[in-house]
PDB file of N, CA and C in Angstrom:
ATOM      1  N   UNK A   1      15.932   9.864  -7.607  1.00  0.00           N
ATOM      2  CA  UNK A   1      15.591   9.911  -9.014  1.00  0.00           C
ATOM      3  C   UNK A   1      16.249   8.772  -9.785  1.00  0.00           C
ATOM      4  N   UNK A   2      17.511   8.500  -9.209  1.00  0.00           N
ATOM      5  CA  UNK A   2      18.441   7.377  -9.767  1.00  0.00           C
ATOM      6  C   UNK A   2      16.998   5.949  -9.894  1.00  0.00           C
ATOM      7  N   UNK A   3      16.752   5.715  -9.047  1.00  0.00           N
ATOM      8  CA  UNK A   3      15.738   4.512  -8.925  1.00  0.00           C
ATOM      9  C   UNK A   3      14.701   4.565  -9.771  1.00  0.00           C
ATOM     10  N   UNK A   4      13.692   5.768 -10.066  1.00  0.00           N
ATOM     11  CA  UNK A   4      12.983   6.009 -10.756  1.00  0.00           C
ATOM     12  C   UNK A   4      13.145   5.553 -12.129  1.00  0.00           C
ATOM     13  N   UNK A   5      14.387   6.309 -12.436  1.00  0.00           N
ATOM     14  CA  UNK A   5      14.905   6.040 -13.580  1.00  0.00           C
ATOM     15  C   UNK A   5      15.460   4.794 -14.302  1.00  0.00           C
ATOM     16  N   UNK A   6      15.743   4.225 -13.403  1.00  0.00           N
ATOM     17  CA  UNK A   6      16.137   2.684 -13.692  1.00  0.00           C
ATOM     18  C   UNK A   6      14.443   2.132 -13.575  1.00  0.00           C
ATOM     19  N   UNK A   7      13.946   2.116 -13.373  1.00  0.00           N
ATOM     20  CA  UNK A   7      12.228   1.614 -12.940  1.00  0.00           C
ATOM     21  C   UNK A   7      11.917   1.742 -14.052  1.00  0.00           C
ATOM     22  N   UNK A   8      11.711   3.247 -15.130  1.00  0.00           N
ATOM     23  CA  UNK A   8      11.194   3.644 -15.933  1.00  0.00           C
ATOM     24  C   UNK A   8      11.865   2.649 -17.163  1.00  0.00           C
ATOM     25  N   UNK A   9      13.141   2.543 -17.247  1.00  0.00           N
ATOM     26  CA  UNK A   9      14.051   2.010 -18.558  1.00  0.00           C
ATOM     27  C   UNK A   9      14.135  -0.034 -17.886  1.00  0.00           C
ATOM     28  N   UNK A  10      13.307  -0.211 -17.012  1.00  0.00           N
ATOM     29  CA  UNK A  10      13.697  -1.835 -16.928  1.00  0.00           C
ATOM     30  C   UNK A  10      12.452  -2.658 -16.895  1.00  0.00           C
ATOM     31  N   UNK A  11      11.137  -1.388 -16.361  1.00  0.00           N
ATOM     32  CA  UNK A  11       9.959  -2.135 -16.329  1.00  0.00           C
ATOM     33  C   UNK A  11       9.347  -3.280 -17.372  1.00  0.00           C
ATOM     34  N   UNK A  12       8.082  -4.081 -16.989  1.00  0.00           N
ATOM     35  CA  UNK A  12       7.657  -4.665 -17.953  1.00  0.00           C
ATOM     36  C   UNK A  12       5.898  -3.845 -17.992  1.00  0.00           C
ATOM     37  N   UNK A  13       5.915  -4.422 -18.854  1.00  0.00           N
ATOM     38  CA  UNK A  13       4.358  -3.133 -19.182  1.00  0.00           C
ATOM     39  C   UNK A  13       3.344  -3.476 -17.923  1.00  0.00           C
ATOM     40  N   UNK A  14       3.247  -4.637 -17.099  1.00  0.00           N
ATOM     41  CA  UNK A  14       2.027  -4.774 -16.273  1.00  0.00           C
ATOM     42  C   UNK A  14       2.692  -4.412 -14.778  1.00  0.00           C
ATOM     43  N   UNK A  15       4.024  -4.201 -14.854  1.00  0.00           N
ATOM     44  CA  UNK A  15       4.789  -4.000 -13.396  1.00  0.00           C
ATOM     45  C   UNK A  15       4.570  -2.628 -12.617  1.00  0.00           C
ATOM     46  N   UNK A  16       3.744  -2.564 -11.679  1.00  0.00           N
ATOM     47  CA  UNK A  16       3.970  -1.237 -10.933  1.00  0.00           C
ATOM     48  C   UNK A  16       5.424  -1.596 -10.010  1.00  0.00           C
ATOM     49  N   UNK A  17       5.637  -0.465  -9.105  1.00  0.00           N
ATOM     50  CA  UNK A  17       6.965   0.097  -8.579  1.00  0.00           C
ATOM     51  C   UNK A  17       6.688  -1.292  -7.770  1.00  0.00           C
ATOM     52  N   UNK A  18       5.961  -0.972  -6.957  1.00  0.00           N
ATOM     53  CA  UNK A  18       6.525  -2.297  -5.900  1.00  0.00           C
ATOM     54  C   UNK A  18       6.709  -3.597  -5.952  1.00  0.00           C
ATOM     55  N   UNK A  19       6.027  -3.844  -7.268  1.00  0.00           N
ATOM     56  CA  UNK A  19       6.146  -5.564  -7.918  1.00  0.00           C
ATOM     57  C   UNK A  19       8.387  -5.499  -8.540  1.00  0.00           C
ATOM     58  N   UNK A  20       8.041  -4.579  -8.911  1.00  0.00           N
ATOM     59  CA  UNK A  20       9.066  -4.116  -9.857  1.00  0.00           C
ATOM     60  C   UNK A  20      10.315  -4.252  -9.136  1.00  0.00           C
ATOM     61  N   UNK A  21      10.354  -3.255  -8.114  1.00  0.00           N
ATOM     62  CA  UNK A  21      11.157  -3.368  -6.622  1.00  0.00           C
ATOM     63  C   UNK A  21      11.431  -4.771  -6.480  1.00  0.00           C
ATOM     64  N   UNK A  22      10.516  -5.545  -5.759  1.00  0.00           N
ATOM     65  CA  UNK A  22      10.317  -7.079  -4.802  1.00  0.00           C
ATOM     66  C   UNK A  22      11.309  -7.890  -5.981  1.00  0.00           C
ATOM     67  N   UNK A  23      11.151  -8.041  -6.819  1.00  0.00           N
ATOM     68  CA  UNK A  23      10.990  -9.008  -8.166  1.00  0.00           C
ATOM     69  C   UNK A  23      12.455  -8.582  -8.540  1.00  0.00           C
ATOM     70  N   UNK A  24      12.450  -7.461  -9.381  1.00  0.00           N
ATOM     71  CA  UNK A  24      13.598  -7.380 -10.193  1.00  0.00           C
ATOM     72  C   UNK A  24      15.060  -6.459  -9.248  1.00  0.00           C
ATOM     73  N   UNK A  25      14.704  -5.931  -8.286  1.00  0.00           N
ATOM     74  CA  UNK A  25      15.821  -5.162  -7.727  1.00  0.00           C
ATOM     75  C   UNK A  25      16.484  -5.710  -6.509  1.00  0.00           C
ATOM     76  N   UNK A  26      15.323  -6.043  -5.815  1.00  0.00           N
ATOM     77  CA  UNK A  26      16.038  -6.444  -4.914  1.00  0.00           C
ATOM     78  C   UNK A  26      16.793  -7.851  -5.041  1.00  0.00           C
ATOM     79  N   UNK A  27      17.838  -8.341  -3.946  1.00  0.00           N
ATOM     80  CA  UNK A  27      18.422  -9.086  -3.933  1.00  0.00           C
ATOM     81  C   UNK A  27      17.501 -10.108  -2.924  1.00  0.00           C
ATOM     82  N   UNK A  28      17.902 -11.522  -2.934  1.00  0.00           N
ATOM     83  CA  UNK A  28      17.171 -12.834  -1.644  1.00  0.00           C
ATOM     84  C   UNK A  28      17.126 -11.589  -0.315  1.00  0.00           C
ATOM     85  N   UNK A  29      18.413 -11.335   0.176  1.00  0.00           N
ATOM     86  CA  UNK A  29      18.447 -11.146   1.175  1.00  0.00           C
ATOM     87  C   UNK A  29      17.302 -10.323   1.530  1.00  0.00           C
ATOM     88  N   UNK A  30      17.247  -9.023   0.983  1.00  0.00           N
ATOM     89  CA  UNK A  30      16.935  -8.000   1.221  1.00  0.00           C
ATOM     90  C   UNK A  30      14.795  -8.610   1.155  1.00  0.00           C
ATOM     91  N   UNK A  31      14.691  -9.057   0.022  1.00  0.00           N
ATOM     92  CA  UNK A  31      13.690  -9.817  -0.178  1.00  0.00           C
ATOM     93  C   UNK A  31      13.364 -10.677   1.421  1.00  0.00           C
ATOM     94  N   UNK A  32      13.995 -11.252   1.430  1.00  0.00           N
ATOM     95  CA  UNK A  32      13.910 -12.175   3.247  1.00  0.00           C
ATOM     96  C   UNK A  32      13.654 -10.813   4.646  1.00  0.00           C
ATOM     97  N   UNK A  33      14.302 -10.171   4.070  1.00  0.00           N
ATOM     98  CA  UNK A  33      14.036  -9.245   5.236  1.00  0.00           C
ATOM     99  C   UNK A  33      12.621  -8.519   5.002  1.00  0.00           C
ATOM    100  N   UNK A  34      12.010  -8.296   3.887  1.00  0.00           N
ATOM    101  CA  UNK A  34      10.982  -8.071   3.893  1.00  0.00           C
ATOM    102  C   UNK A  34      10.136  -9.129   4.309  1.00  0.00           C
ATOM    103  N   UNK A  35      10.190  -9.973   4.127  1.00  0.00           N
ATOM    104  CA  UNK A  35       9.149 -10.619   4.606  1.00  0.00           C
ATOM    105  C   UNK A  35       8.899 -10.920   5.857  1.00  0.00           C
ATOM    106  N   UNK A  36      10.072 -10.953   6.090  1.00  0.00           N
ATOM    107  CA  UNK A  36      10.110 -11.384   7.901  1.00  0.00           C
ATOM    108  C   UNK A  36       9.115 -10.197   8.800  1.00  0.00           C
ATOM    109  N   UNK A  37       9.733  -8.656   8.062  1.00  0.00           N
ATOM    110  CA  UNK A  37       9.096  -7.681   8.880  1.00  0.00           C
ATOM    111  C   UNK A  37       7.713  -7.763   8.737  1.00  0.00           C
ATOM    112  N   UNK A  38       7.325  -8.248   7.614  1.00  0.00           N
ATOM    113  CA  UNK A  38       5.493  -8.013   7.314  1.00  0.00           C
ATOM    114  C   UNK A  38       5.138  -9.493   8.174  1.00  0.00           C
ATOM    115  N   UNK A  39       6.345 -10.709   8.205  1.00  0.00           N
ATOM    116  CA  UNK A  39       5.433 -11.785   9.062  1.00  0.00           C
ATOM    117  C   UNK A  39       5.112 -11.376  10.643  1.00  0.00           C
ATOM    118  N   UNK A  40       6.253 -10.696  11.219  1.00  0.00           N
ATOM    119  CA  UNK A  40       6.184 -10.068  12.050  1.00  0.00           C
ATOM    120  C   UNK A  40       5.567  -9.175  12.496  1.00  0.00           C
ATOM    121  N   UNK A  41       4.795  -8.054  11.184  1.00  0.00           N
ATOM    122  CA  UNK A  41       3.603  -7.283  11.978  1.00  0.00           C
ATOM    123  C   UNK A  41       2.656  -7.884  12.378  1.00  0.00           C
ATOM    124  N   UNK A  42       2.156  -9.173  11.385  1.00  0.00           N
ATOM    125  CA  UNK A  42       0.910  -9.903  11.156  1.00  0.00           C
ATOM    126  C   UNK A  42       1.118 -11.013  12.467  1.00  0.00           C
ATOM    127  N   UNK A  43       1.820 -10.973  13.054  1.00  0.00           N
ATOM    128  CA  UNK A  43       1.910 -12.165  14.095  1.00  0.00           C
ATOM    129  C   UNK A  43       1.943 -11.219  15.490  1.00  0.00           C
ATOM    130  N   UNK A  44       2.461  -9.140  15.297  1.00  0.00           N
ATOM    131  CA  UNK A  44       1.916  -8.431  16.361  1.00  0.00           C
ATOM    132  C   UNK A  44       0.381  -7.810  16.013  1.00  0.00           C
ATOM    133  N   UNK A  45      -0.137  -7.698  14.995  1.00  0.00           N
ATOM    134  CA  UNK A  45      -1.637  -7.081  14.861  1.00  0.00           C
ATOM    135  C   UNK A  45      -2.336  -8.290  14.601  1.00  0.00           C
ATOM    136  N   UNK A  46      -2.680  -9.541  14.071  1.00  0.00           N
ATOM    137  CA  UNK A  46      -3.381 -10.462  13.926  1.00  0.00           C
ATOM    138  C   UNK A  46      -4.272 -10.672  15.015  1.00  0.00           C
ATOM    139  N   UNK A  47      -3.670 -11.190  15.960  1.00  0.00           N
ATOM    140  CA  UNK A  47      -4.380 -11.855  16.801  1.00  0.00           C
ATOM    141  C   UNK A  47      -5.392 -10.642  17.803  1.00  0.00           C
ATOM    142  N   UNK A  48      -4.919  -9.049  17.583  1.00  0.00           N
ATOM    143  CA  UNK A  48      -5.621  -8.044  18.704  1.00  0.00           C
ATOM    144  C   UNK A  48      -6.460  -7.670  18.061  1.00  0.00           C
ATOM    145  N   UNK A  49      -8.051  -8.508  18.625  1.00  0.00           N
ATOM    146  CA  UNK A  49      -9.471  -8.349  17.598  1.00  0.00           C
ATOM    147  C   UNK A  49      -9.169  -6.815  17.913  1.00  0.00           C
ATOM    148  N   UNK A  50      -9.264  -6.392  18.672  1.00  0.00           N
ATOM    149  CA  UNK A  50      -9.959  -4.703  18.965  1.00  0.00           C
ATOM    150  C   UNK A  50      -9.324  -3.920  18.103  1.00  0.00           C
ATOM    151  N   UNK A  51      -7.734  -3.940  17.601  1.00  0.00           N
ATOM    152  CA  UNK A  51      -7.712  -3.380  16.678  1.00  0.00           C
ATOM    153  C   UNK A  51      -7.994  -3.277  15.235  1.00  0.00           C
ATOM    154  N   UNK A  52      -8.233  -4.601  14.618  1.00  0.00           N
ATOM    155  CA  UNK A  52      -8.824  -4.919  13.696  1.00  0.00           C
ATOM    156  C   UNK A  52     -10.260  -3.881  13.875  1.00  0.00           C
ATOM    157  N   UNK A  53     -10.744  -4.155  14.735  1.00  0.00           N
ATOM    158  CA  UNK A  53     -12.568  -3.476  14.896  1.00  0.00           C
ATOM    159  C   UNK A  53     -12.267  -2.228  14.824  1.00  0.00           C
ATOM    160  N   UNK A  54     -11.171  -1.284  15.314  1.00  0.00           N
ATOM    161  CA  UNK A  54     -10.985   0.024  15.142  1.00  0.00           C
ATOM    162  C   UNK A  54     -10.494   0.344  13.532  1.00  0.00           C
ATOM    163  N   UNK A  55      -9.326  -0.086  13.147  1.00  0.00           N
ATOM    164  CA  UNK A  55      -9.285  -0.005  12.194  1.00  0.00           C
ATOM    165  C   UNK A  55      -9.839  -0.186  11.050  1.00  0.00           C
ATOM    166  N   UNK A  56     -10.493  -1.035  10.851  1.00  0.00           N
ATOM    167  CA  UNK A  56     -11.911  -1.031   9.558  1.00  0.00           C
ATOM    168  C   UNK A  56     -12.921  -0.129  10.333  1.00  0.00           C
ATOM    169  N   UNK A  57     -13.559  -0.069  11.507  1.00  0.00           N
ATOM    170  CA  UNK A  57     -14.008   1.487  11.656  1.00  0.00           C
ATOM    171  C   UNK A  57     -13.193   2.890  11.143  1.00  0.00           C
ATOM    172  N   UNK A  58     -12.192   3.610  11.420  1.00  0.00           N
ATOM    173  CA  UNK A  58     -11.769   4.258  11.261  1.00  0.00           C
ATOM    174  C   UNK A  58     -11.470   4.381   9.300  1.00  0.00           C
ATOM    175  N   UNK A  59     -11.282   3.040   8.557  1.00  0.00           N
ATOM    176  CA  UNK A  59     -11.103   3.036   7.163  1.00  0.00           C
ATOM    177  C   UNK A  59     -12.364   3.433   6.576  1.00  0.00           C
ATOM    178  N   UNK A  60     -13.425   3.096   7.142  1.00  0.00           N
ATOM    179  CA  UNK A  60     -15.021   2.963   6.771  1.00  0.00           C
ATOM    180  C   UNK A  60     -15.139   4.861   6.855  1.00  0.00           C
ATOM    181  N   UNK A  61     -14.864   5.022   7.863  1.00  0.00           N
ATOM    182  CA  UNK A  61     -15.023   6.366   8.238  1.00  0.00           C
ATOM    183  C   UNK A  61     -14.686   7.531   7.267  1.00  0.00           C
ATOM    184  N   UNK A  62     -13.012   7.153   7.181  1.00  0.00           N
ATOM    185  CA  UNK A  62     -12.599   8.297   6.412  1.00  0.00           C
ATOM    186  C   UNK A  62     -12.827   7.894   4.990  1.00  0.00           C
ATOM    187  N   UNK A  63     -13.184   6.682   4.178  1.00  0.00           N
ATOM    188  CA  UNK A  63     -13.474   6.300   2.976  1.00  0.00           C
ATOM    189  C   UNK A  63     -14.676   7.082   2.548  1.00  0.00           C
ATOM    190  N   UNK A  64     -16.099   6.998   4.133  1.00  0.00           N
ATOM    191  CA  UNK A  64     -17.195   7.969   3.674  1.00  0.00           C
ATOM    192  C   UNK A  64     -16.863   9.772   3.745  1.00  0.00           C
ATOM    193  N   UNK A  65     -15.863  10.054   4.655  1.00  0.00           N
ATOM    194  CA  UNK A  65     -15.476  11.503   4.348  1.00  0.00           C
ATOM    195  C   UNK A  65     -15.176  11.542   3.123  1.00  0.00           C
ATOM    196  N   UNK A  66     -14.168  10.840   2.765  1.00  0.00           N
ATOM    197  CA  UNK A  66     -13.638  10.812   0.734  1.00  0.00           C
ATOM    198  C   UNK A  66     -14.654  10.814   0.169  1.00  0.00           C
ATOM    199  N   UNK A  67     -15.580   9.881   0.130  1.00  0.00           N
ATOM    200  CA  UNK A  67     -16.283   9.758  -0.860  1.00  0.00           C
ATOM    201  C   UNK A  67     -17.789  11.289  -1.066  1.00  0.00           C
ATOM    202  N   UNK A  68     -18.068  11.845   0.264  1.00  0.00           N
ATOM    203  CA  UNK A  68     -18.346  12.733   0.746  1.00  0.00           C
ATOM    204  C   UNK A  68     -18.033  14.478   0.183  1.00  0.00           C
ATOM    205  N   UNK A  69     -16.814  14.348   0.540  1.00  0.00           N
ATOM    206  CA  UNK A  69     -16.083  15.523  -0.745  1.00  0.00           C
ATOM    207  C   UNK A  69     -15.682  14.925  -1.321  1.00  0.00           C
ATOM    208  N   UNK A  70     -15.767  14.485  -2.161  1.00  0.00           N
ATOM    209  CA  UNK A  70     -15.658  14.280  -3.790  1.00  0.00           C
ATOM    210  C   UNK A  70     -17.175  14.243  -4.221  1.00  0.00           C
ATOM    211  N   UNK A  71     -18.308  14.017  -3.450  1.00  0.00           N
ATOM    212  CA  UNK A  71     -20.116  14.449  -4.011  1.00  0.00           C
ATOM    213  C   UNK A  71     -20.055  15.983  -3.689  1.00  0.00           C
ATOM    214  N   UNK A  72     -19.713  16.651  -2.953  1.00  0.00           N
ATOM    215  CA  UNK A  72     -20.122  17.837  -2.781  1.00  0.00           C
ATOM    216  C   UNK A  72     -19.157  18.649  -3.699  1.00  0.00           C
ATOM    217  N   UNK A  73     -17.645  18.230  -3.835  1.00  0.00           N
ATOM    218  CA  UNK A  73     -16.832  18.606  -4.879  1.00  0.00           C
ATOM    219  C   UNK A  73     -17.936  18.666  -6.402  1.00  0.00           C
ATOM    220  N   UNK A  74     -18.377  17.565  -6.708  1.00  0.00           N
ATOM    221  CA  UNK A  74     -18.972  17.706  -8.117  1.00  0.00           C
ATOM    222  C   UNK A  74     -20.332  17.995  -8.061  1.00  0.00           C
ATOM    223  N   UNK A  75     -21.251  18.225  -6.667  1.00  0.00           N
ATOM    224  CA  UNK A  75     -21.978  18.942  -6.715  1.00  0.00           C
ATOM    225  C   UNK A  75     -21.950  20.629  -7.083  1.00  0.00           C
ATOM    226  N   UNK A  76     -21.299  21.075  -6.184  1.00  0.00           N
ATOM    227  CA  UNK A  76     -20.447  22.415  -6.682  1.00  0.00           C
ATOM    228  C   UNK A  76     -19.960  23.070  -8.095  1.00  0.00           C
ATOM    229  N   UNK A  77     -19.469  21.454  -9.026  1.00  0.00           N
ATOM    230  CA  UNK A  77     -19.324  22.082 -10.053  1.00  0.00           C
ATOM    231  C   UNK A  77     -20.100  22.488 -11.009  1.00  0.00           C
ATOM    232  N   UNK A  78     -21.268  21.664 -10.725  1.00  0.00           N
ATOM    233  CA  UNK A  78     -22.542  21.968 -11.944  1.00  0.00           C
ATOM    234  C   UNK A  78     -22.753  22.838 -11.521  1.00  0.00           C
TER     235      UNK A  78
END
């Protein structure tokens, strides 16, 4: 809650949490270590087409379940 709360009393009006985080809280270091880990996923998932092809299958998929109930949700309500 401590974090929240500092988030809430330091933001700027267009900042969500994670801009907010990256930008104003964290320190270089900690900042460097993020990046390294995200260069590092993208240099283990990049290059393996097949998962790319599963994964935007599988996003496609459950995006049409969502979108799916949420029509039959507001079908229901009328």
């Amino acid at each position: 809650m401590k974090l929240y709360k500092q988030y809430r009393d330091t933001k700027s009006y267009d900042d969500d949490f994670l801009r907010w985080l990256l930008i104003r809280k964290l320190n270089l270091k900690q900042q460097l270590a993020i990046i390294f880990v995200l260069w590092m996923v993208w240099i283990i998932f990049a290059p393996n087409l097949v998962f790319w092809v599963n994964f935007f299958k599988y996003t496609i998929i459950i995006s049409l379940i969502t979108a799916l109930i949420a029509f039959i949700k507001k079908r229901l309500k009328y």
